[in-house]
N, C-alpha and C. Protein backbone atom coordinates (compact mmCIF):
# COMPACT_ATOMS: atom_id res chain seq x y z
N UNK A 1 -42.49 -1.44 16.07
CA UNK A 1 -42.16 -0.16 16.67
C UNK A 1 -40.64 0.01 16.70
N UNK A 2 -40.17 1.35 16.29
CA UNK A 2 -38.65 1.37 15.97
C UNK A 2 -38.17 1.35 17.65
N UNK A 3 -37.28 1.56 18.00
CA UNK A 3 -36.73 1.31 19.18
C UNK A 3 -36.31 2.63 19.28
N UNK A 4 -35.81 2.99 20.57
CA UNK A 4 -35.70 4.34 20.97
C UNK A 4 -33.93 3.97 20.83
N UNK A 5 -33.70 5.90 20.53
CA UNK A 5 -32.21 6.51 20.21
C UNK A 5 -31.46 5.25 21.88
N UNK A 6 -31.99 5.63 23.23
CA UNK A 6 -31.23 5.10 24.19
C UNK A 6 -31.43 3.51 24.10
N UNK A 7 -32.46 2.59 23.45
CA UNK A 7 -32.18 1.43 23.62
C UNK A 7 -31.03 0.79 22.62
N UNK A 8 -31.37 1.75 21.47
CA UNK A 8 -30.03 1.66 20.30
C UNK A 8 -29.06 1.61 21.16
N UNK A 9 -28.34 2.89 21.83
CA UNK A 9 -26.84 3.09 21.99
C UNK A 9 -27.10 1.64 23.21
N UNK A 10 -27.62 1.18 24.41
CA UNK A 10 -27.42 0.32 24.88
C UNK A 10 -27.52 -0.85 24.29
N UNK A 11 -27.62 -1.01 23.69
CA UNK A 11 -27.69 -2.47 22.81
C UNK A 11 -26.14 -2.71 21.83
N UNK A 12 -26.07 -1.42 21.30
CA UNK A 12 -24.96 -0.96 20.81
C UNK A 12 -23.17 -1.40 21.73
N UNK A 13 -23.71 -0.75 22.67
CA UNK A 13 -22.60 -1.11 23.66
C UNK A 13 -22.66 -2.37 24.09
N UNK A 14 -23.86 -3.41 24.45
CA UNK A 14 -23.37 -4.57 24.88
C UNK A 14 -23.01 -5.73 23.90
N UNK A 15 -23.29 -5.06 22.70
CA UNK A 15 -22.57 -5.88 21.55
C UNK A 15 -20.86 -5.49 21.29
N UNK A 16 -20.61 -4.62 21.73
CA UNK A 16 -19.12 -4.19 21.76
C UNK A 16 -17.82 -4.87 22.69
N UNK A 17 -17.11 -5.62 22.56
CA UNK A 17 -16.41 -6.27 23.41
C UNK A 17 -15.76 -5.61 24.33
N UNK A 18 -15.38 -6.19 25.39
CA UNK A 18 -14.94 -5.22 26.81
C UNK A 18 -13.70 -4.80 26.69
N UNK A 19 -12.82 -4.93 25.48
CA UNK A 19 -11.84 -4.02 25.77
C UNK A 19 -11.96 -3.43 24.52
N UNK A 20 -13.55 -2.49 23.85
CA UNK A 20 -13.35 -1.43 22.70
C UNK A 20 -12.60 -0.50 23.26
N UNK A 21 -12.40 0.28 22.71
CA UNK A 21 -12.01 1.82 22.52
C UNK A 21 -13.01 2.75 21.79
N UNK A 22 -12.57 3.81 22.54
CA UNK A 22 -14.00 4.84 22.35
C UNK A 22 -13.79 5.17 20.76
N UNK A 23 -12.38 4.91 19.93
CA UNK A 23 -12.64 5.29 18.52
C UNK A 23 -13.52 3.80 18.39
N UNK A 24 -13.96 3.30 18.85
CA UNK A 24 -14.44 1.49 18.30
C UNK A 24 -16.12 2.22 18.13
N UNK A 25 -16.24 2.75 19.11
CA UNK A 25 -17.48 2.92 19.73
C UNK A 25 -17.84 4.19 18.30
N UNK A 26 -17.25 5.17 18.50
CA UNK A 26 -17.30 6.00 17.64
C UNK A 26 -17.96 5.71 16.14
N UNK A 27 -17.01 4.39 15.83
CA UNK A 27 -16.98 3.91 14.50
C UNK A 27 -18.43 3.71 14.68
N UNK A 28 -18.79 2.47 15.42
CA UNK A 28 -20.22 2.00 15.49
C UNK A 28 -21.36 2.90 15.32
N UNK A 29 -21.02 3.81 16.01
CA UNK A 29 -22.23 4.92 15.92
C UNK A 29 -22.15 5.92 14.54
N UNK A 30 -20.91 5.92 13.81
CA UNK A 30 -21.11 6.68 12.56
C UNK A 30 -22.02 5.36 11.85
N UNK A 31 -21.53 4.21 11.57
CA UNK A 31 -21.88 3.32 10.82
C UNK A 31 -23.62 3.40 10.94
N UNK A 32 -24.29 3.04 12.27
CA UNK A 32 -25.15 3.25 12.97
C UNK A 32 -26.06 4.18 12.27
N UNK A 33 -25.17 5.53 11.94
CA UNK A 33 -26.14 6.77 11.42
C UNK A 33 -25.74 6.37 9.77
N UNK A 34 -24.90 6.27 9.47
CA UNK A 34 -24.78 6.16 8.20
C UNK A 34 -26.07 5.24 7.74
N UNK A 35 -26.14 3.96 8.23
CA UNK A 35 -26.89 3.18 7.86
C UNK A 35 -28.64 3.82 7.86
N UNK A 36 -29.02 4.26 8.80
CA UNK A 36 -30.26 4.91 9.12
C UNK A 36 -30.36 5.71 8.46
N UNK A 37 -29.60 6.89 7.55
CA UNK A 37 -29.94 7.72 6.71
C UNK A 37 -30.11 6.92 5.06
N UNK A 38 -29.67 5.99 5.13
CA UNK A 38 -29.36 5.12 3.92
C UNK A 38 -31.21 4.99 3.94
N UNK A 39 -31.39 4.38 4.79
CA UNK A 39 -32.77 3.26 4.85
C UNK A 39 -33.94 4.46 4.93
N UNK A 40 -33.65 5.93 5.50
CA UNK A 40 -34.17 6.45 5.30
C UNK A 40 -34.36 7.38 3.97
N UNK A 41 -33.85 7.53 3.59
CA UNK A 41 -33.34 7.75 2.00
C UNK A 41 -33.91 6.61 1.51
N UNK A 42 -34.35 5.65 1.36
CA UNK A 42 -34.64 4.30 0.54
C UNK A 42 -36.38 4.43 1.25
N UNK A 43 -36.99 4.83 2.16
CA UNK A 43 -38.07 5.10 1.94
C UNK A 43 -38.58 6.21 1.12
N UNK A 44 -37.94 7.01 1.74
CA UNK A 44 -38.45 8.95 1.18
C UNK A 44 -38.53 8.75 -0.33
N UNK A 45 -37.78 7.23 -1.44
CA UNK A 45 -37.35 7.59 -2.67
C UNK A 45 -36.68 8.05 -3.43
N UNK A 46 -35.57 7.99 -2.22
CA UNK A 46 -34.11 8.84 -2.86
C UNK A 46 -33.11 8.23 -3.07
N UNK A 47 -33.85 7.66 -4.13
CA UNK A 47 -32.32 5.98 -4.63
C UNK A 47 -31.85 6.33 -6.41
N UNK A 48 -30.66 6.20 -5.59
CA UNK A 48 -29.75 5.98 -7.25
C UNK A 48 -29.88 4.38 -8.06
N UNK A 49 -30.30 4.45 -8.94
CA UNK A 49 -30.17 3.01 -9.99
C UNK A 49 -28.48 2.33 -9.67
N UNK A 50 -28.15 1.02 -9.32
CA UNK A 50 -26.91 0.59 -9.59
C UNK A 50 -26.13 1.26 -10.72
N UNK A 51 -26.49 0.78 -11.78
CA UNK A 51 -25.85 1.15 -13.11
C UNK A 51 -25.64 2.71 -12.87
N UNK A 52 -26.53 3.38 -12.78
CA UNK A 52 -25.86 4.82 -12.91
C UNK A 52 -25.23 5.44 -11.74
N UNK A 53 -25.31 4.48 -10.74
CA UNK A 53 -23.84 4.91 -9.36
C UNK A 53 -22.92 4.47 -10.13
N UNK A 54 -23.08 3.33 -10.40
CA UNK A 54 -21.70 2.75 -10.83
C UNK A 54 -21.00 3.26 -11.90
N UNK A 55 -21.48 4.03 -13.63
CA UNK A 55 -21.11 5.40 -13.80
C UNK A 55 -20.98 5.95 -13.39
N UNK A 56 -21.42 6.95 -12.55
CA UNK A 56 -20.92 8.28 -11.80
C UNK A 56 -19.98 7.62 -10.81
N UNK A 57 -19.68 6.75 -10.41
CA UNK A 57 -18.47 6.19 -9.74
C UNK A 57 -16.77 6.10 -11.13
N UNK A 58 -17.04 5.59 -12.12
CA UNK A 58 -16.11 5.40 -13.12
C UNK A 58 -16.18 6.41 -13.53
N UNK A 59 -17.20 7.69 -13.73
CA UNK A 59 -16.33 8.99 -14.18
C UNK A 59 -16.05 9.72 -13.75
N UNK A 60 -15.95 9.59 -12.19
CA UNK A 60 -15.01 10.19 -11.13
C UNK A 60 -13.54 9.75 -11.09
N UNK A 61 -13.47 8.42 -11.33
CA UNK A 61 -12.32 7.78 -11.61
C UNK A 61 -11.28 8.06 -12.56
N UNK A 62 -12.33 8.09 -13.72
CA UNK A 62 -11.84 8.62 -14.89
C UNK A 62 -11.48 10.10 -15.00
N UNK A 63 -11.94 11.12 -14.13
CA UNK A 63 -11.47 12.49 -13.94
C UNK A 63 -10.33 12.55 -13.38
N UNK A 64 -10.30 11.70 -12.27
CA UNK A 64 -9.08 12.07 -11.23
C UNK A 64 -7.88 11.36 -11.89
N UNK A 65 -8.12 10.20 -12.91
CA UNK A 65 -6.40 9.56 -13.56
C UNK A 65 -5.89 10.35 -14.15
């Protein structure tokens, strides 16, 4: 059973050392969502092949030199 949004952020915070800062906290919780849309995206079937990120990564590269 996934854990609820409030046991996240409390769990969240007592892994955070006592003198974060709220950009610390911040960070955690983008990372937090970042990660969860990732994994959710990786069920739904919405995955890029390595090889062809990693092209479309080098011909972005290659546009912007």
């Amino acid at each position: 059973m996934e854990a609820s949004l409030k046991a996240r952020a409390h769990q969240l915070l007592d892994e955070l050392p006592e003198d974060a800062s709220i950009e610390d906290l911040m960070h955690e919780l983008y990372e937090l969502r970042t990660v969860e849309q990732g994994l959710a995206a990786s069920k739904a079937g919405r995955l890029t092949p390595h090889e062809e990120a990693k092209e479309q990564v080098l011909a972005r590269l290659r546009k912007s030199a």
